[in-house]
Protein backbone atom coordinates (compact mmCIF):
# COMPACT_ATOMS: atom_id res chain seq x y z
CA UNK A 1 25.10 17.52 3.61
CA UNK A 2 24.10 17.45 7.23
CA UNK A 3 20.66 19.10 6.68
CA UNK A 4 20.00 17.14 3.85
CA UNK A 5 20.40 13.90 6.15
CA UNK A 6 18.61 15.11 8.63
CA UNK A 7 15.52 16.32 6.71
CA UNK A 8 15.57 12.74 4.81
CA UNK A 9 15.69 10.88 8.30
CA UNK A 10 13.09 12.89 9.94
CA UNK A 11 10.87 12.52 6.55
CA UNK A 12 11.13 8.79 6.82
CA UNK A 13 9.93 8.02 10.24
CA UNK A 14 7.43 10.16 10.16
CA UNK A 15 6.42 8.39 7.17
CA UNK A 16 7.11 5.08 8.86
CA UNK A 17 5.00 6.06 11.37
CA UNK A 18 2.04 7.34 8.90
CA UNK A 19 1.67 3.66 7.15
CA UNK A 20 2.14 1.61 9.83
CA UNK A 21 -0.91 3.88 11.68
CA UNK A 22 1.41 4.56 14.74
CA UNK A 23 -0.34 8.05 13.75
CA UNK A 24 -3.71 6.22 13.12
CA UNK A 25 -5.76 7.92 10.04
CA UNK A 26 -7.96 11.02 11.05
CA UNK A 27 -6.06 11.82 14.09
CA UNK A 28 -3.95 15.20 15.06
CA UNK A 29 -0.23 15.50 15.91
CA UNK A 30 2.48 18.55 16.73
CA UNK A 31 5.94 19.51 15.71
CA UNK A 32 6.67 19.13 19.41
CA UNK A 33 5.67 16.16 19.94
CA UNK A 34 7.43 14.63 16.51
CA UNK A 35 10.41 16.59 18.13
CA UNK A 36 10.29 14.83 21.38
CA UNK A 37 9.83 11.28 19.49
CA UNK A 38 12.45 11.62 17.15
CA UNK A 39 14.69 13.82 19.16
CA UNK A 40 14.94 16.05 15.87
CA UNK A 41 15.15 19.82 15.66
CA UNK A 42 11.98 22.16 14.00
CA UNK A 43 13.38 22.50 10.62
CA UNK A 44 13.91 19.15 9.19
CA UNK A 45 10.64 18.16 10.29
CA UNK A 46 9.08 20.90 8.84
CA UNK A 47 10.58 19.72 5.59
CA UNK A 48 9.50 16.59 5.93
CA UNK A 49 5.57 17.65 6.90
CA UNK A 50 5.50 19.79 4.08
CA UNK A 51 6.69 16.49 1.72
CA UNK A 52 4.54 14.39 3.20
CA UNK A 53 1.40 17.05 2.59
CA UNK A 54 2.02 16.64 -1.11
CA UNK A 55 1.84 12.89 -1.01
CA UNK A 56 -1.54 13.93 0.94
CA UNK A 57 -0.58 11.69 3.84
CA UNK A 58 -1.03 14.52 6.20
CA UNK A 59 -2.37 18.16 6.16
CA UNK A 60 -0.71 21.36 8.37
CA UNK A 61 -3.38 22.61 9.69
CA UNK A 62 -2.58 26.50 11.16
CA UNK A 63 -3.19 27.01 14.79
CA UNK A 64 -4.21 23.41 14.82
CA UNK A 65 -1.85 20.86 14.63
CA UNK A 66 -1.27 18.12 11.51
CA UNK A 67 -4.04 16.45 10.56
CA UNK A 68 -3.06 12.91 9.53
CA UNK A 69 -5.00 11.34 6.40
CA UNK A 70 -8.24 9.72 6.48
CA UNK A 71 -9.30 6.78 5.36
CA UNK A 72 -12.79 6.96 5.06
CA UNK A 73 -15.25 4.91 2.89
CA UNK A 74 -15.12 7.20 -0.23
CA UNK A 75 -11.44 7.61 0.20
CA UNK A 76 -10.93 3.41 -0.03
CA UNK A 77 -13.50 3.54 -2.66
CA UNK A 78 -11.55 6.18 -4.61
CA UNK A 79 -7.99 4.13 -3.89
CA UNK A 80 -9.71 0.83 -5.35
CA UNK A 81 -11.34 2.50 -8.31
CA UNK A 82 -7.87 3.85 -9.15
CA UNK A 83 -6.50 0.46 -8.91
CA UNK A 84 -9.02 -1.20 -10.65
CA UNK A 85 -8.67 1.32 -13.16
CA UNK A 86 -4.50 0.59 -13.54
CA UNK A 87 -3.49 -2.73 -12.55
CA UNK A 88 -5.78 -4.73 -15.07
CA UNK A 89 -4.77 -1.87 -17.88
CA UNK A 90 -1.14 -2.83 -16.95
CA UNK A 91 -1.52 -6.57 -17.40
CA UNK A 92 -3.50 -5.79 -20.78
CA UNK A 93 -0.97 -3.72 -22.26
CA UNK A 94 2.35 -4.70 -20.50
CA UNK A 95 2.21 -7.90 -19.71
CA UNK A 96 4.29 -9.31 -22.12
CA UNK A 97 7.15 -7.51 -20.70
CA UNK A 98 6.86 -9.27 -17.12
CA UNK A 99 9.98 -11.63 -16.92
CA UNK A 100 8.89 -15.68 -17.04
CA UNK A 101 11.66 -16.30 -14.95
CA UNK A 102 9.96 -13.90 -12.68
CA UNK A 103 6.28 -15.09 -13.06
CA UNK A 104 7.64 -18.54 -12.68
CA UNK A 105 9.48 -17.70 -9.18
CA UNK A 106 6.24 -16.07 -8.11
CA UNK A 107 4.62 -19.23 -9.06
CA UNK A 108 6.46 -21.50 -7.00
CA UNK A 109 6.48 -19.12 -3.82
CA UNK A 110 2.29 -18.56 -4.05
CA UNK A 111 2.03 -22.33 -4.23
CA UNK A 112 4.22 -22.65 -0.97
CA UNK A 113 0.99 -22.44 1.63
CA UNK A 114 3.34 -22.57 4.93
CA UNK A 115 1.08 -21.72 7.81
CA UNK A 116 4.29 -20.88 9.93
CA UNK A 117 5.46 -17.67 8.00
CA UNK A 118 4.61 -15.03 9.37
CA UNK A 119 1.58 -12.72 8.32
CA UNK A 120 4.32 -9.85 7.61
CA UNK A 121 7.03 -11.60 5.60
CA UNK A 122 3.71 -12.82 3.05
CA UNK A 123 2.74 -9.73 3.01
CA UNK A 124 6.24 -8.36 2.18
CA UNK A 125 5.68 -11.33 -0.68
CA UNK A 126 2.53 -9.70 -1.90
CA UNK A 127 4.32 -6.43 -2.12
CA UNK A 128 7.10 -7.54 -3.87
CA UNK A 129 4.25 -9.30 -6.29
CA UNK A 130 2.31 -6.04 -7.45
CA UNK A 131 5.27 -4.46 -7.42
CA UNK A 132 6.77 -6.45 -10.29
CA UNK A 133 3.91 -5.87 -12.35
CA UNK A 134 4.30 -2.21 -12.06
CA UNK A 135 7.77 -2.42 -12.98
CA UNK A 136 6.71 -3.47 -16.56
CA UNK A 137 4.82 -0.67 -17.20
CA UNK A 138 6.22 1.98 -19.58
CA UNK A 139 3.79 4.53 -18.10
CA UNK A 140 5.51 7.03 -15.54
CA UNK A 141 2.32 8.96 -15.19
CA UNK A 142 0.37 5.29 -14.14
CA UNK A 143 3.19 4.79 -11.97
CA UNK A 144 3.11 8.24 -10.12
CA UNK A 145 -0.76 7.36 -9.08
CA UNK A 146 0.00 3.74 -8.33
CA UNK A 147 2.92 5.13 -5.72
CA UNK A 148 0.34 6.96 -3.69
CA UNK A 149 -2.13 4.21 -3.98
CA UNK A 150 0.38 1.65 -2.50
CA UNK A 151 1.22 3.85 0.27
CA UNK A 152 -2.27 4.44 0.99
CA UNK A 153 -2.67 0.00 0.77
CA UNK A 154 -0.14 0.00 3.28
CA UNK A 155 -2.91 1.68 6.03
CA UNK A 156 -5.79 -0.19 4.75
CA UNK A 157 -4.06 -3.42 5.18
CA UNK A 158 -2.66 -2.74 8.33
CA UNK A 159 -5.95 -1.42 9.73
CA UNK A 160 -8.11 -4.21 8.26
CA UNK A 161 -5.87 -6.83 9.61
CA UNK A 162 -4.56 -9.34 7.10
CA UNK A 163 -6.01 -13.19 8.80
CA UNK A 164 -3.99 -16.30 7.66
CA UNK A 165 -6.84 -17.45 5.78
CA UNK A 166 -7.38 -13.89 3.68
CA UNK A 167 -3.66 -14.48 3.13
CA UNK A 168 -4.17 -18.05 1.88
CA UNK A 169 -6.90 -16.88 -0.46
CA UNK A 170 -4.59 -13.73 -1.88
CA UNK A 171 -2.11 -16.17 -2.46
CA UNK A 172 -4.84 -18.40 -5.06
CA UNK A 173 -6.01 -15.38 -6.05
CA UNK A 174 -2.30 -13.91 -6.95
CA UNK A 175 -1.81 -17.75 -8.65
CA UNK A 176 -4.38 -17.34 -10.86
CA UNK A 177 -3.35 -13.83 -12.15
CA UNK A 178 0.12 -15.37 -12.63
CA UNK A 179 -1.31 -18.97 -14.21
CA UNK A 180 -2.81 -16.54 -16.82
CA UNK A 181 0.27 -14.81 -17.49
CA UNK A 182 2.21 -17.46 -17.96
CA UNK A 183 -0.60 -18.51 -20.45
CA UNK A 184 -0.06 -15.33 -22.42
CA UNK A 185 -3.25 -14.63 -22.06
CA UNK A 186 -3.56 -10.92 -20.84
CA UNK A 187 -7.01 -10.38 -20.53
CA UNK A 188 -8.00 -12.82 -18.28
CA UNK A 189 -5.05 -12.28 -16.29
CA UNK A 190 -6.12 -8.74 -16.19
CA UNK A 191 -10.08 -10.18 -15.26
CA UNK A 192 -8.20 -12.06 -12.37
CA UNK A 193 -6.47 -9.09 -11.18
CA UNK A 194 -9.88 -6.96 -10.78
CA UNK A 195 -11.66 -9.58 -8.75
CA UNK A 196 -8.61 -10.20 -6.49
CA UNK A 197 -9.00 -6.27 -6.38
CA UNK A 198 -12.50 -6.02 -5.77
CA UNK A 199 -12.13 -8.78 -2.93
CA UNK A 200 -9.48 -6.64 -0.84
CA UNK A 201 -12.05 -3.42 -1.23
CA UNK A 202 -14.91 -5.50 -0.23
CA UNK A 203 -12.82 -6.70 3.06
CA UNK A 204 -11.70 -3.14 3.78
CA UNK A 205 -15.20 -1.49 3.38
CA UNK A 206 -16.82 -4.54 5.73
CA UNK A 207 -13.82 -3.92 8.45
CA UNK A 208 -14.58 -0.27 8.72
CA UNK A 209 -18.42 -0.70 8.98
CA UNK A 210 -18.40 -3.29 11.36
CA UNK A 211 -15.79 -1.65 13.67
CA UNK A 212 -17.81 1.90 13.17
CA UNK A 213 -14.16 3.45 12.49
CA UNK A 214 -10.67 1.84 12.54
CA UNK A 215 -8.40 -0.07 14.81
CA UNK A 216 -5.26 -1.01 14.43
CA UNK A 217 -4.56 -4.69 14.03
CA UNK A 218 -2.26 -6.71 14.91
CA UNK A 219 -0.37 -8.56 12.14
């Protein structure tokens, strides 16, 4: 029971560490030094590193080190196309099953423009947002991608650096998606959902060029 703690603990902040790019994308680390960071012994955290390579949020790397993820253009352009590809299918086909009470509290908190919350509880608010929509969907094998791809979100989002005004226009943009649902009408709700899409991939592919690379922001 011990080990099994253990090897969930250490496979957790590593993770942590992964998405919030306190191991920034493209970069190497050790066993030792996860070691010395978590205080942890060799085996759990070899667990973990070898759960966290089949997410592909890492790869062990012999006689190297661990090679954390990158997150270079083609790999945000694959995430988005994937996304593209899902999100708008889900509203098609599932959105019927989204709650109105749901849709209707969404509503009301998107509408709620207050300049003094901070960038990382709206963002928590955005999560909890796409994450509702997946939760209609019938589909484990749509789900299974969109798991990775919101892991992967979690980077881009951090290392693009989410301004009060790009959250102000996610918020309309997330209103209008909603608007439509409420509307029953699926297929522009799914329209709305690809530009608001196509808008965050556009941001993340002009942050990367202009910075030649990525740095972390601060939210």
């Amino acid at each position: 029971m011990a080990d099994t703690y253990f090897k969930q603990q250490a496979y957790e902040l590593i993770k942590d560490k992964i998405l919030k790019c306190e191991y920034m994308p493209n970069s190497f680390i050790n066993e030792k030094m996860i070691q010395e960071e978590l205080n942890c012994s060799r085996t759990p955290i070899r667990e973990a590193l070898s759960r966290l390579e089949q997410e592909h949020l890492l790869k062990i790397i012999p006689k190297k080190g661990i090679l954390i993820s990158d997150l270079s253009i083609n790999e945000i352009a694959m995430l988005y196309e994937t996304r593209i590809l899902i999100e708008p299918y889900i509203l098609r086909n599932y959105g019927a099953a989204i709650p109105r009470d749901l849709l209707l509290e969404f509503s009301e908190l998107f509408s709620d423009n207050n300049p003094e919350e901070s960038l990382e509880k709206e963002l928590i608010a955005d999560d909890s947002f796409h994450n509702a929509l997946y939760r209609a969907c019938a589909n484990t094998y749509l789900l299974s991608c969109l798991n990775e791809t919101t892991m992967q979100n979690q980077r881009i989002r951090i290392l693009t650096g989410f301004t009060q005004g790009r959250i102000n226009d996610s918020q309309m943009e997330h209103k209008v998606i909603i608007d439509q649902l409420l509307a029953q009408n699926y297929e522009k709700a799914a329209q709305a959902m690809e530009y608001h899409l196509k808008t965050a991939e556009e941001k993340a592919f002009n942050m990367l060029v202009s910075n030649k690379g990525w740095v972390k922001q601060d939210l």
